[in-house]
PDB file of N, CA and C in Angstrom:
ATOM      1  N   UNK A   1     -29.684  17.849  88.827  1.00  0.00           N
ATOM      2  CA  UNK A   1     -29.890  17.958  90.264  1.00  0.00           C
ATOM      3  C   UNK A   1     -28.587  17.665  90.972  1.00  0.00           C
ATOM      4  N   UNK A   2     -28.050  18.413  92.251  1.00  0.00           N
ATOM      5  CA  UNK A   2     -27.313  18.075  92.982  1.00  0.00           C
ATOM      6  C   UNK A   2     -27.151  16.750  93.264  1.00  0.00           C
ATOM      7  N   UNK A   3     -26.512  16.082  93.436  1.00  0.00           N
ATOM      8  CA  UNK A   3     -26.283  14.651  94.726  1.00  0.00           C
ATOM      9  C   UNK A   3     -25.737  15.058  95.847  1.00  0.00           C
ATOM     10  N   UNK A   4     -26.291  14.163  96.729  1.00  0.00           N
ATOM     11  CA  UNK A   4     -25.787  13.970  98.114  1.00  0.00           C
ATOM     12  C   UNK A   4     -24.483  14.064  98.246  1.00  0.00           C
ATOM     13  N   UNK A   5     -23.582  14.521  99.513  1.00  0.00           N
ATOM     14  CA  UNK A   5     -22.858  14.309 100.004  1.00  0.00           C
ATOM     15  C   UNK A   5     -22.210  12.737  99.732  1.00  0.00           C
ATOM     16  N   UNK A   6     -23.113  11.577 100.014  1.00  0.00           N
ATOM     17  CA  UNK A   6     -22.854  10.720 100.638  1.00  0.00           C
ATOM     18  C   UNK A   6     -23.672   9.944  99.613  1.00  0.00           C
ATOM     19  N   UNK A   7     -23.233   8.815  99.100  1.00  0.00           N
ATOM     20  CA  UNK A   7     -24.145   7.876  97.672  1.00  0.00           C
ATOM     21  C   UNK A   7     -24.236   6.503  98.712  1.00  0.00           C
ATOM     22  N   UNK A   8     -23.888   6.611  99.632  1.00  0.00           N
ATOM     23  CA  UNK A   8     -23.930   4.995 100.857  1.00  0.00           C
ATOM     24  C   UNK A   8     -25.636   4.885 100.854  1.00  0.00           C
ATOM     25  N   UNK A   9     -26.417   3.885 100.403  1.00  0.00           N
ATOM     26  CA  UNK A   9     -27.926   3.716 100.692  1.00  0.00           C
ATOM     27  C   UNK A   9     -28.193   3.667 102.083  1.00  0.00           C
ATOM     28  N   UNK A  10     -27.484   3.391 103.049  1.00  0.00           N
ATOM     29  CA  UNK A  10     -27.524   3.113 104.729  1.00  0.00           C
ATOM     30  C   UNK A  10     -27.358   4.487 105.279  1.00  0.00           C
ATOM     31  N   UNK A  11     -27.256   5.834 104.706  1.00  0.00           N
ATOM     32  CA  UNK A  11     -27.437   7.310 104.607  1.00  0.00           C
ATOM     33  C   UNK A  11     -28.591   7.525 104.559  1.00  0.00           C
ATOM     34  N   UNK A  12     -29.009   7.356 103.499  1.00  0.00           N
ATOM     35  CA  UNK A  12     -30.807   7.659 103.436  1.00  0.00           C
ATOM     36  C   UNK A  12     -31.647   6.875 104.406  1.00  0.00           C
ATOM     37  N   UNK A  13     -32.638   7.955 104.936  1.00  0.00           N
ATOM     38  CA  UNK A  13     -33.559   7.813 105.789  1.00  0.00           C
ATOM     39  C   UNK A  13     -35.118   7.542 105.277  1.00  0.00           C
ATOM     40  N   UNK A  14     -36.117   6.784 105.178  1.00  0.00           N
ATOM     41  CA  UNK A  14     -36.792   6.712 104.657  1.00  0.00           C
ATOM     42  C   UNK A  14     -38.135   7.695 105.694  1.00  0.00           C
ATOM     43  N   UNK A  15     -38.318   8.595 105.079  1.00  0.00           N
ATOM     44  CA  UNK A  15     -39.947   9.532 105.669  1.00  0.00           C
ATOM     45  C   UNK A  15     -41.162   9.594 104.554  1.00  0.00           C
ATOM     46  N   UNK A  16     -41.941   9.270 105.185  1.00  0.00           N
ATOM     47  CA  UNK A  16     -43.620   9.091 104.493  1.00  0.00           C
ATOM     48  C   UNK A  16     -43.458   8.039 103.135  1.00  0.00           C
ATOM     49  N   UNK A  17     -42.367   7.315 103.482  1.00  0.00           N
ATOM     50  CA  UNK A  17     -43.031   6.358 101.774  1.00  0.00           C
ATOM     51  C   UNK A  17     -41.778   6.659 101.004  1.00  0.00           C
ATOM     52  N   UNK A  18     -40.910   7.449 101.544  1.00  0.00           N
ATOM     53  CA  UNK A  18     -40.053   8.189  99.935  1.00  0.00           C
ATOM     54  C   UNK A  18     -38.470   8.372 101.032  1.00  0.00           C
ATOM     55  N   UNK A  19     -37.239   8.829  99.972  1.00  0.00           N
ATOM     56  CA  UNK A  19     -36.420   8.633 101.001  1.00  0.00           C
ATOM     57  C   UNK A  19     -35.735   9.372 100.608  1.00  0.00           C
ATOM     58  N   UNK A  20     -34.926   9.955 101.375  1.00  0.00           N
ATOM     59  CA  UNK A  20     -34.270  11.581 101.655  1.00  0.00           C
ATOM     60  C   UNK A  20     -32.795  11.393 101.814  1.00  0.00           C
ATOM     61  N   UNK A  21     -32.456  12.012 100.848  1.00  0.00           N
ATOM     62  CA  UNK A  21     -31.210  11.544 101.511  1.00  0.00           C
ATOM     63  C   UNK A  21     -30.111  12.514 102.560  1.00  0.00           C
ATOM     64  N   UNK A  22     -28.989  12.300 103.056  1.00  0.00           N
ATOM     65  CA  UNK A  22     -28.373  13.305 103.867  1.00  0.00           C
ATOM     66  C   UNK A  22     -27.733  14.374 102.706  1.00  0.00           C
ATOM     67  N   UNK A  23     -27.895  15.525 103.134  1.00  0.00           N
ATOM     68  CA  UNK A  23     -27.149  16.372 102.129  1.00  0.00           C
ATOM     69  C   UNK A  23     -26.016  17.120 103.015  1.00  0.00           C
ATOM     70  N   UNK A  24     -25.812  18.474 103.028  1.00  0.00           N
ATOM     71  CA  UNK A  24     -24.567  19.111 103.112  1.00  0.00           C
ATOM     72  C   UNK A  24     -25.289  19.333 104.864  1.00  0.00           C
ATOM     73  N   UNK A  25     -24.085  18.937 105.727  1.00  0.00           N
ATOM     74  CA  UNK A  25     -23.893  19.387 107.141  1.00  0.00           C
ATOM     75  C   UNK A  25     -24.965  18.726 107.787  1.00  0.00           C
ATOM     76  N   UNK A  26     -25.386  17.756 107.287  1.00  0.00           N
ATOM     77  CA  UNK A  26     -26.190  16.183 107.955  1.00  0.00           C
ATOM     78  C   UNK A  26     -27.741  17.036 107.911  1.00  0.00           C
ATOM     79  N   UNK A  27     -28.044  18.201 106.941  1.00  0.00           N
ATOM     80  CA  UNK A  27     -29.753  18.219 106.900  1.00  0.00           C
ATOM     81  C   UNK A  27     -30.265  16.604 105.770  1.00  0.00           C
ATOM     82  N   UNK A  28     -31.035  16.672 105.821  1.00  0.00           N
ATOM     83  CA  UNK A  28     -32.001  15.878 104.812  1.00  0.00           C
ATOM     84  C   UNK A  28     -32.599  16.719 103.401  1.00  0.00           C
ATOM     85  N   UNK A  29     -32.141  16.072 102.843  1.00  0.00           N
ATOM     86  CA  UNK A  29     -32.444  16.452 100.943  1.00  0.00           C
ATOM     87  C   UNK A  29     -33.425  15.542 100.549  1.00  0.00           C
ATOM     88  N   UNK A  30     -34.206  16.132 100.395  1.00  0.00           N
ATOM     89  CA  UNK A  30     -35.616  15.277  99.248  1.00  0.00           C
ATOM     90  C   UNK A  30     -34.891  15.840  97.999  1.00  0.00           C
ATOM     91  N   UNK A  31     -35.230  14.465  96.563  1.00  0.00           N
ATOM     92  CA  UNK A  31     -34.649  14.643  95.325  1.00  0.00           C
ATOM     93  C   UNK A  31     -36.163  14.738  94.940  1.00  0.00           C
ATOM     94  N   UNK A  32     -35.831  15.095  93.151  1.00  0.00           N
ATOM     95  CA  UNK A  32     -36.974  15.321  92.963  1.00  0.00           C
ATOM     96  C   UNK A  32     -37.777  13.672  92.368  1.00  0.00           C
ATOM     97  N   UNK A  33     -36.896  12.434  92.417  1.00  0.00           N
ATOM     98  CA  UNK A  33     -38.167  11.743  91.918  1.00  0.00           C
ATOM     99  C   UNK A  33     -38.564  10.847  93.097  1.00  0.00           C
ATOM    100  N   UNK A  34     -38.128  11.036  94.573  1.00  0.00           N
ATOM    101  CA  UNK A  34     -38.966  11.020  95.581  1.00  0.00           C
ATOM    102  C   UNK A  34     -39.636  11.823  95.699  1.00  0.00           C
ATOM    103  N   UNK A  35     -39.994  12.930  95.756  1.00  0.00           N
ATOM    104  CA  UNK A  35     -40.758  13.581  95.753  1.00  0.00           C
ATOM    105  C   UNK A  35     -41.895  13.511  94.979  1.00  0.00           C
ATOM    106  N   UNK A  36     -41.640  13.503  93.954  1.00  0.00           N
ATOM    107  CA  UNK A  36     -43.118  12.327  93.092  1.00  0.00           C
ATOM    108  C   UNK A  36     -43.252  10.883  93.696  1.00  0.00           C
ATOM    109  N   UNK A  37     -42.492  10.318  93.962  1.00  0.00           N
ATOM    110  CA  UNK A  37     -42.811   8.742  94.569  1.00  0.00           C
ATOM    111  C   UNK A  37     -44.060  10.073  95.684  1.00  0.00           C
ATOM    112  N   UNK A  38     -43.697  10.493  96.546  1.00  0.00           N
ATOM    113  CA  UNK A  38     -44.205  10.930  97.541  1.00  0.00           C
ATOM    114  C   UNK A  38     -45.830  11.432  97.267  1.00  0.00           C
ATOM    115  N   UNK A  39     -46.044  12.096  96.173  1.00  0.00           N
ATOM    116  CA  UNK A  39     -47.197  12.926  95.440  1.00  0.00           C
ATOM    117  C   UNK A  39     -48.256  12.081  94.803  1.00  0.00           C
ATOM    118  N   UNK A  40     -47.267  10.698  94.479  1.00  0.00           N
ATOM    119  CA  UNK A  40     -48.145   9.420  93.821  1.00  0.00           C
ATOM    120  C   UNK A  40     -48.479   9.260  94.563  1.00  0.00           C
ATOM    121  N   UNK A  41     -48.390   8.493  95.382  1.00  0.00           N
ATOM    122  CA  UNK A  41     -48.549   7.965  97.093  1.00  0.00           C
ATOM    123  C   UNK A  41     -49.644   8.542  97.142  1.00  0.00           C
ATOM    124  N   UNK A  42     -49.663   9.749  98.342  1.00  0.00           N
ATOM    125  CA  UNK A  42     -50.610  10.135  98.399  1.00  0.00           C
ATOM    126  C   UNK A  42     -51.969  10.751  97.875  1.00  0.00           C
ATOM    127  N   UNK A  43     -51.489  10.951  96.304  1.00  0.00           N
ATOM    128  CA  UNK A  43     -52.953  11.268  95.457  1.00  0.00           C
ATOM    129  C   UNK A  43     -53.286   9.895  94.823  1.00  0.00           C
ATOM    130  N   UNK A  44     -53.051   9.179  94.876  1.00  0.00           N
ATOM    131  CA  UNK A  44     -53.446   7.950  93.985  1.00  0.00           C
ATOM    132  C   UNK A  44     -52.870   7.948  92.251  1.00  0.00           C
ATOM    133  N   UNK A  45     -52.459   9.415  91.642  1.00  0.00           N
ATOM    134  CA  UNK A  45     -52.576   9.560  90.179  1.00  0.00           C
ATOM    135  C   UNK A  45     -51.255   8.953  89.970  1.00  0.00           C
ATOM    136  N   UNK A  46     -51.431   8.839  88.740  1.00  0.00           N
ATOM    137  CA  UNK A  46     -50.660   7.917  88.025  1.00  0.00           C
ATOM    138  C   UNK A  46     -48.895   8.583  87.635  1.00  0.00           C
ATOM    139  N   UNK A  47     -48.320   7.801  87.320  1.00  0.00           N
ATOM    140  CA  UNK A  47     -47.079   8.695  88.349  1.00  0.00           C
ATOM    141  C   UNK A  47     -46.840   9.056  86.623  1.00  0.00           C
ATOM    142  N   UNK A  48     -46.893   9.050  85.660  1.00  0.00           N
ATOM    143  CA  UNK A  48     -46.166  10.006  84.703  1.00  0.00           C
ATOM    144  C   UNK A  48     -47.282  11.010  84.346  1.00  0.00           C
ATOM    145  N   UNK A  49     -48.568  10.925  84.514  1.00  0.00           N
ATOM    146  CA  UNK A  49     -49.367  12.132  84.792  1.00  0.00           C
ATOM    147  C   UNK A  49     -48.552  13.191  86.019  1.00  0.00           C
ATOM    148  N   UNK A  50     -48.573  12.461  86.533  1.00  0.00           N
ATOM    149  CA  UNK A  50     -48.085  13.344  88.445  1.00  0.00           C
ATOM    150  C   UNK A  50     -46.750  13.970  87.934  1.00  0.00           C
ATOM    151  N   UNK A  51     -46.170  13.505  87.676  1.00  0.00           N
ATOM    152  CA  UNK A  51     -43.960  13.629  87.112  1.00  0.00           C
ATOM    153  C   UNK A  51     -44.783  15.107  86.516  1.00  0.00           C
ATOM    154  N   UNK A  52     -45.350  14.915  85.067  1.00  0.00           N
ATOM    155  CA  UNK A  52     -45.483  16.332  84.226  1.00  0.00           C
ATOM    156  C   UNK A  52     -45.858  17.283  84.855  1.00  0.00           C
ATOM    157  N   UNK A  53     -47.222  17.220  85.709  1.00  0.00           N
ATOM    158  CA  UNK A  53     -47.964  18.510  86.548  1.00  0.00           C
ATOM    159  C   UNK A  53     -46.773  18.825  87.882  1.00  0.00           C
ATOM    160  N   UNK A  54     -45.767  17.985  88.375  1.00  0.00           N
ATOM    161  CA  UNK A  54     -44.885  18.401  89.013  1.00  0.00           C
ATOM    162  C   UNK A  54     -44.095  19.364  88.860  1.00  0.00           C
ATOM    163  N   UNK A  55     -43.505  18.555  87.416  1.00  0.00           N
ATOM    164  CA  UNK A  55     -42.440  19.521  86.790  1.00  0.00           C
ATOM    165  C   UNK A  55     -42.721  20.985  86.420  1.00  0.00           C
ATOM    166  N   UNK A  56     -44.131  20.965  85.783  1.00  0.00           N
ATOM    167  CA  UNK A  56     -44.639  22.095  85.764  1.00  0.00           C
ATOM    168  C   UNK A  56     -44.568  23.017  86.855  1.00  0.00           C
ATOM    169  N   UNK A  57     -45.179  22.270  88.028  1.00  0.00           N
ATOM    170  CA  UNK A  57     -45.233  23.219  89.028  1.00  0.00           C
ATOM    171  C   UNK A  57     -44.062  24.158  89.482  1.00  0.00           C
ATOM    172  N   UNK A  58     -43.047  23.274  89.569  1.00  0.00           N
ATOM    173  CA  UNK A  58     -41.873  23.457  89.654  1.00  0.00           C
ATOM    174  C   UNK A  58     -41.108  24.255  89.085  1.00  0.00           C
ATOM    175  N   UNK A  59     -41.383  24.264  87.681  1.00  0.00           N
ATOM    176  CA  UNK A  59     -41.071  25.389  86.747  1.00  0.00           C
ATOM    177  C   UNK A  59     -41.479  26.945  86.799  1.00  0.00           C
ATOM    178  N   UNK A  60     -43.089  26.665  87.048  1.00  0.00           N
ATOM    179  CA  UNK A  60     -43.840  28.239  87.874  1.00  0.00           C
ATOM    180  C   UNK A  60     -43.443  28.458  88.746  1.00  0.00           C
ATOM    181  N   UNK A  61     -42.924  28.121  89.904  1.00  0.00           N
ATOM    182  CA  UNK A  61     -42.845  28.322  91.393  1.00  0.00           C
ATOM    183  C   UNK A  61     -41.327  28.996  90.761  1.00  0.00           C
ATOM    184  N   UNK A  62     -40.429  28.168  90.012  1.00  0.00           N
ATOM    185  CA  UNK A  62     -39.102  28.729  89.875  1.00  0.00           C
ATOM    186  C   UNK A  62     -39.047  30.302  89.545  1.00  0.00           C
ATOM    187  N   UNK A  63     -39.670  29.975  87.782  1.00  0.00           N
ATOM    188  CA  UNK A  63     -39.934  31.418  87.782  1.00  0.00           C
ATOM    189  C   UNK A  63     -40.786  32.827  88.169  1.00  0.00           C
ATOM    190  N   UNK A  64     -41.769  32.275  88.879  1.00  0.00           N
ATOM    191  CA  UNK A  64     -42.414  33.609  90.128  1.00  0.00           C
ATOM    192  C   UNK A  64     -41.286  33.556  91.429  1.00  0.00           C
ATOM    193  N   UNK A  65     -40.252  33.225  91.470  1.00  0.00           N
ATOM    194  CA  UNK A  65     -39.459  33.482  92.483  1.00  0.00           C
ATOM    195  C   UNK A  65     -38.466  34.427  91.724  1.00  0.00           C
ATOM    196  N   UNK A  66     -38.173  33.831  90.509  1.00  0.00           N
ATOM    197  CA  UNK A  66     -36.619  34.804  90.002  1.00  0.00           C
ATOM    198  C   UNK A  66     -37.466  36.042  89.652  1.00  0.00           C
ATOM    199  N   UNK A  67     -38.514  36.131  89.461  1.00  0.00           N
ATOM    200  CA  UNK A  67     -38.944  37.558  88.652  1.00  0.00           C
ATOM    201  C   UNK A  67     -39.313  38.326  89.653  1.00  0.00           C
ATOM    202  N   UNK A  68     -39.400  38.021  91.081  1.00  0.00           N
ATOM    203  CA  UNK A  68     -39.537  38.832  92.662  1.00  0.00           C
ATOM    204  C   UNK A  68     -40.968  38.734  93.028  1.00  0.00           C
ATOM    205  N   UNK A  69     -41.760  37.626  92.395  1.00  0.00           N
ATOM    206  CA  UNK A  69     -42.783  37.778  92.848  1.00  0.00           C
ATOM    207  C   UNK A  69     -43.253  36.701  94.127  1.00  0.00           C
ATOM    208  N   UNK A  70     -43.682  37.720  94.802  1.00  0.00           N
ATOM    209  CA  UNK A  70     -43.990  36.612  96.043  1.00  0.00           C
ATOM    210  C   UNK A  70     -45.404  35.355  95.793  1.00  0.00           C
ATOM    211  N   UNK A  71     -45.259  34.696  96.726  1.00  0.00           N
ATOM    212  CA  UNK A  71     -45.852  33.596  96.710  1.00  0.00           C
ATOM    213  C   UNK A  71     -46.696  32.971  97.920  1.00  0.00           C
ATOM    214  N   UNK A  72     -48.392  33.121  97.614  1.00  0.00           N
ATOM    215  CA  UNK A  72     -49.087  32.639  98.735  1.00  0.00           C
ATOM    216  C   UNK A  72     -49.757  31.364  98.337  1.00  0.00           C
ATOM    217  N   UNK A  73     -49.131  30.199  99.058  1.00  0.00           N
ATOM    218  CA  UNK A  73     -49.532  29.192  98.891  1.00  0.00           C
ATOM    219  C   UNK A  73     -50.041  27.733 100.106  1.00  0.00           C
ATOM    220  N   UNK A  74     -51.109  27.911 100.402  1.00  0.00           N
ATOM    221  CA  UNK A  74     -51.724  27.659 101.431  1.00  0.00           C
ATOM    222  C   UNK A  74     -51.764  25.993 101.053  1.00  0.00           C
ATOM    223  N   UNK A  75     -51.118  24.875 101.552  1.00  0.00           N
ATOM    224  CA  UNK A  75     -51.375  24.874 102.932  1.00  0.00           C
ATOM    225  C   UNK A  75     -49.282  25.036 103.135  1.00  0.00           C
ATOM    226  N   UNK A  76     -48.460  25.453 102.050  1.00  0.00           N
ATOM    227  CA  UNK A  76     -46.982  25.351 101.834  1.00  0.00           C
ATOM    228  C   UNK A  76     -46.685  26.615 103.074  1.00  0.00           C
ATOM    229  N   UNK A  77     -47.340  27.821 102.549  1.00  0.00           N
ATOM    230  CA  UNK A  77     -47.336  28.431 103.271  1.00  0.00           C
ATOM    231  C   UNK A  77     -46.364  29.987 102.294  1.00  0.00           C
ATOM    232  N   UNK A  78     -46.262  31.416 102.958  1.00  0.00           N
ATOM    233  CA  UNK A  78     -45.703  32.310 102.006  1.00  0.00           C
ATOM    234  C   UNK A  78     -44.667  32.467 101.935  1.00  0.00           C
ATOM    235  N   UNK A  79     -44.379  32.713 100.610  1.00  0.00           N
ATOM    236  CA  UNK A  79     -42.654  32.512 100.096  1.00  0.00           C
ATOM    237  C   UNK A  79     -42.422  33.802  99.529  1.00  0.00           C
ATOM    238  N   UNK A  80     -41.155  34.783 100.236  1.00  0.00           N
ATOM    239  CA  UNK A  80     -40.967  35.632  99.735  1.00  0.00           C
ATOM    240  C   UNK A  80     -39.151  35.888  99.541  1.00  0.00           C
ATOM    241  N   UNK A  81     -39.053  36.113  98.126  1.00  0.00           N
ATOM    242  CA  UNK A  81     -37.189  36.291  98.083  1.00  0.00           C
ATOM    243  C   UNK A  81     -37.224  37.493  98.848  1.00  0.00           C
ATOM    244  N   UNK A  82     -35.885  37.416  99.953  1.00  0.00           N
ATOM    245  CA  UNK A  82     -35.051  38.192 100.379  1.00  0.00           C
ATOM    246  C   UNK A  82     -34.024  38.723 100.242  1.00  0.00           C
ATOM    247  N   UNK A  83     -33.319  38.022  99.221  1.00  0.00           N
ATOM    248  CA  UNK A  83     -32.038  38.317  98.199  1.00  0.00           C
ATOM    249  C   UNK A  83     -32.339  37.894  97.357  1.00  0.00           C
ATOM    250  N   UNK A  84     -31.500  38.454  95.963  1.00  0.00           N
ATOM    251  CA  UNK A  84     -31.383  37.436  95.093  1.00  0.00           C
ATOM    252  C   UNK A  84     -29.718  37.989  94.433  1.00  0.00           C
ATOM    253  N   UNK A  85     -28.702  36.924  93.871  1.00  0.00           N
ATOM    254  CA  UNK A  85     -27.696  37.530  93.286  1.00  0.00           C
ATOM    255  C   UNK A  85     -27.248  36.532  92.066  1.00  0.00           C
ATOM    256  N   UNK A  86     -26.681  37.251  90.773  1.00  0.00           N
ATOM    257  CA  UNK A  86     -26.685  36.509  90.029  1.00  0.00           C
ATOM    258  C   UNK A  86     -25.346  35.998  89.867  1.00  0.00           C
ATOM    259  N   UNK A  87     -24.662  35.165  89.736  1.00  0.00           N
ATOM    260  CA  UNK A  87     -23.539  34.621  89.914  1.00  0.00           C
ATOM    261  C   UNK A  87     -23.119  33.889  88.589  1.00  0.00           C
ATOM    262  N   UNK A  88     -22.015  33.776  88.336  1.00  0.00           N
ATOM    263  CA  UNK A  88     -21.546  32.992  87.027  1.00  0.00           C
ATOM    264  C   UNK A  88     -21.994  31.795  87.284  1.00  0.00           C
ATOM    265  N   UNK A  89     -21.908  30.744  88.091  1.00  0.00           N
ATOM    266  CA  UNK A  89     -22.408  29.836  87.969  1.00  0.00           C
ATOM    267  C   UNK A  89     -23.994  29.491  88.017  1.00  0.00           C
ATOM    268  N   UNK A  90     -24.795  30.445  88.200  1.00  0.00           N
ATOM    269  CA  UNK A  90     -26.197  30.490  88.459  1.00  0.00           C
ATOM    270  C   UNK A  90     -26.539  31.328  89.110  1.00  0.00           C
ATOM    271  N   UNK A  91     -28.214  31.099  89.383  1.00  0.00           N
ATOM    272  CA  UNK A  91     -28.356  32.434  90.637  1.00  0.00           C
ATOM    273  C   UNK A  91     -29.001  31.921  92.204  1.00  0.00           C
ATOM    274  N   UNK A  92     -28.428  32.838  92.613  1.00  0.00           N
ATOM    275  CA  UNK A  92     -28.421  32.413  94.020  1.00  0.00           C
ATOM    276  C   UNK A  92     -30.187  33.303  94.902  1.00  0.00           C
ATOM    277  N   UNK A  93     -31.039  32.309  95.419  1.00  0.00           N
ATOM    278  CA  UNK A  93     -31.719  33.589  95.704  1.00  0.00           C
ATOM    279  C   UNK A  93     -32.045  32.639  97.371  1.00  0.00           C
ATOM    280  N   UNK A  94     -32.079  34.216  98.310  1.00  0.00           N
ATOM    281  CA  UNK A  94     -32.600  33.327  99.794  1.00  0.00           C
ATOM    282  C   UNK A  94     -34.385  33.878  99.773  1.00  0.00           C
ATOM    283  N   UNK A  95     -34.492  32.814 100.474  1.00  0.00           N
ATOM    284  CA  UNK A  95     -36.197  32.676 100.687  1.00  0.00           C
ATOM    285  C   UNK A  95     -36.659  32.713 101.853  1.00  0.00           C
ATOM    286  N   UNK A  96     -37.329  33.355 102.221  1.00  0.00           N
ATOM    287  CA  UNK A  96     -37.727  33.502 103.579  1.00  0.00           C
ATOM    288  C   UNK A  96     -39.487  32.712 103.532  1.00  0.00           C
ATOM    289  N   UNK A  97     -39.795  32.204 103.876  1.00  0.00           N
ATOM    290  CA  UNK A  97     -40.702  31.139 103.799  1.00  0.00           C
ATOM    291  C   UNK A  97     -41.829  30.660 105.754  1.00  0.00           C
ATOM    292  N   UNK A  98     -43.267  32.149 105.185  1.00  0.00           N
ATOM    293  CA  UNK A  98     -43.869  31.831 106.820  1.00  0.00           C
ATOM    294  C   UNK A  98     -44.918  30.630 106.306  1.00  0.00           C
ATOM    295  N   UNK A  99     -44.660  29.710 107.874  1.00  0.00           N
ATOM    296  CA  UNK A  99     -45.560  28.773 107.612  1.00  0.00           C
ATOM    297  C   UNK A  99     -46.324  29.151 108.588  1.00  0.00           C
ATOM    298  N   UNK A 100     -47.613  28.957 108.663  1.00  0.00           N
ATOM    299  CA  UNK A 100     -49.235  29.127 109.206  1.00  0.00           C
ATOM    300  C   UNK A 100     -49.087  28.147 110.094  1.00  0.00           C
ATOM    301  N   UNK A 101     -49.498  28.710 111.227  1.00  0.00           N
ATOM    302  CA  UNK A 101     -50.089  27.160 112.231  1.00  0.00           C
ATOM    303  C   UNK A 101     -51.087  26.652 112.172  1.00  0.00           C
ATOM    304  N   UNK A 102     -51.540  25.875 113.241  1.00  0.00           N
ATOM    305  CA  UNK A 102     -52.749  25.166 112.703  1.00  0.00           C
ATOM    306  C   UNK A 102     -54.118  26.287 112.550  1.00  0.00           C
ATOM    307  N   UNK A 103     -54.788  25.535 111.243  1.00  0.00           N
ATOM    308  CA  UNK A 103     -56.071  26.662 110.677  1.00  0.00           C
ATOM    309  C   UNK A 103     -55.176  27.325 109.653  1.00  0.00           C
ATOM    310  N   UNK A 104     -53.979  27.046 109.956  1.00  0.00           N
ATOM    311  CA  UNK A 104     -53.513  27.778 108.283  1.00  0.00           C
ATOM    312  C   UNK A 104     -53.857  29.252 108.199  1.00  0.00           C
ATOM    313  N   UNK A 105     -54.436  29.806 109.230  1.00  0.00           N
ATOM    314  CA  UNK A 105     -54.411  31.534 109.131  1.00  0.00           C
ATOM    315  C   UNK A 105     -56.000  31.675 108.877  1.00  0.00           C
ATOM    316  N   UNK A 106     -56.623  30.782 108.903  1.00  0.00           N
ATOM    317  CA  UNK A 106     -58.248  31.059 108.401  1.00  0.00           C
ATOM    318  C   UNK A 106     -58.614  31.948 109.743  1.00  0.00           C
ATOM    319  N   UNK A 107     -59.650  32.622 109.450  1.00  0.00           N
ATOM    320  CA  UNK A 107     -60.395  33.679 110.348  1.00  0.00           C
ATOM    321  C   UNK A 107     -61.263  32.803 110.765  1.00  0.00           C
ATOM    322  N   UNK A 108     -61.932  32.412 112.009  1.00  0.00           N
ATOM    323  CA  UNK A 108     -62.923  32.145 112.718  1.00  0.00           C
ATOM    324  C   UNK A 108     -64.046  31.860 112.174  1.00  0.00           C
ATOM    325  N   UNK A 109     -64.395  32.524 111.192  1.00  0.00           N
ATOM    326  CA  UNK A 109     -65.769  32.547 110.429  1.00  0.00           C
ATOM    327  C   UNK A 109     -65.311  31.391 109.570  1.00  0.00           C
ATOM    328  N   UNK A 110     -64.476  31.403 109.034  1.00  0.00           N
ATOM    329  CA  UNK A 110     -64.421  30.185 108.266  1.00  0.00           C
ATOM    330  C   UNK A 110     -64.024  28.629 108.604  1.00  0.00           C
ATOM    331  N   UNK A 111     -63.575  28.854 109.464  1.00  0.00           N
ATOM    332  CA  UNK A 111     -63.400  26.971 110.545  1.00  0.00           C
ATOM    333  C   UNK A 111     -64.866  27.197 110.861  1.00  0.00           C
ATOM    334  N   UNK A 112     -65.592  28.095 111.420  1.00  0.00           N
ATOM    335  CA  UNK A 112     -66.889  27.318 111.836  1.00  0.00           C
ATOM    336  C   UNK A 112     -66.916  27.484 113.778  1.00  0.00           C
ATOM    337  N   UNK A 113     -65.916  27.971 114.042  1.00  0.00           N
ATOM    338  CA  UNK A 113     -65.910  27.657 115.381  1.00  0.00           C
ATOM    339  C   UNK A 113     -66.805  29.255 115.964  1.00  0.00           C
ATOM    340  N   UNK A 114     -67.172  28.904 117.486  1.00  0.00           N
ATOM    341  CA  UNK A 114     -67.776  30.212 118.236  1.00  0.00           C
ATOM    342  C   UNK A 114     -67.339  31.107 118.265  1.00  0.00           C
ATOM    343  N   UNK A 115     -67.590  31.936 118.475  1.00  0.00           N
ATOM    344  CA  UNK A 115     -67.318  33.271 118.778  1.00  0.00           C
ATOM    345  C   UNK A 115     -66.708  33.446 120.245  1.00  0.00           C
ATOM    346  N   UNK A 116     -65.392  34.276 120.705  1.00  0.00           N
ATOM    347  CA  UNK A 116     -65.286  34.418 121.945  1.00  0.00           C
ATOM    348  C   UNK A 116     -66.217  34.517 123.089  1.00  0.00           C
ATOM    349  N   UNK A 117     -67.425  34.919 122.929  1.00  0.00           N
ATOM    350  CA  UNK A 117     -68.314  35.590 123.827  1.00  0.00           C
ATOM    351  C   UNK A 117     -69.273  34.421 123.829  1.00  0.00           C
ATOM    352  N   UNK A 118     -69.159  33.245 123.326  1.00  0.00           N
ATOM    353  CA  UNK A 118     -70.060  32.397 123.532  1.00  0.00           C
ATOM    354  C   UNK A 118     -69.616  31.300 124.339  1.00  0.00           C
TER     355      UNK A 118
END
C-alpha cells in the first residue's frame, strides 16, 4: 500500500472510529487496516473473520474493474471504468463512480410511500 505524504500522527484525522490519513494535495486517504478497524466497528464481527471477507472483497471489486466490467453496488453506489492504461509500473484505470441520493434510486413502490395523486 501507498503511505501518506506525511507519517506526523498530528496529520491524521480521526472519522467514524478509524483514522485517515492526509494523502497527496491535503485529500484524506483511508488505509486498508482502518478500514477494517472501521467494518469491525460497525458489524460487531470479529476482526480476522472481517480482514479475510474484506480482502476478498477487495480482490473481486479489483478484478471486475480491470476486466471492464461495471459495477452496481447499492448502497456504494455504480462504478464504471472510464479509462484504463497499462503502464510499466502498473495499471492505471479512472472510475467514474454515481452515487444515489437518498432512497438509493428505489422506485416508490418499494419505500412504501403514496402515490402522487394521493
Amino acid at each position: 500500500m501507498a503511505s501518506s505524504t506525511t507519517d506526523s500522527p498530528q496529520d491524521d484525522q480521526v472519522i467514524d472510529g478509524g483514522v485517515a490519513a492526509e494523502g497527496p494535495e491535503g485529500t484524506l486517504m483511508l488505509k486498508k487496516k482502518d478500514f477494517v478497524d472501521r467494518v469491525v466497528k460497525a458489524s460487531g464481527a470479529k476482526r480476522g473473520e472481517a480482514k479475510g471477507v474484506i480482502e476478498a472483497t477487495l480482490q473481486m471489486l479489483g478484478d471486475a474493474l480491470a476486466s471492464g466490467e461495471s459495477l452496481v453496488l447499492p448502497p456504494l453506489g455504480r462504478l464504471k471504468v472510464s479509462r484504463q492504461i497499462d503502464k510499466a509500473g502498473g495499471e492505471i484505470m479512472v472510475i467514474k463512480l454515481k452515487r444515489g441520493g437518498e432512497g438509493g434510486g428505489k422506485k416508490t413502490e418499494e419505500l412504501g410511500l403514496a402515490e402522487p395523486a394521493e
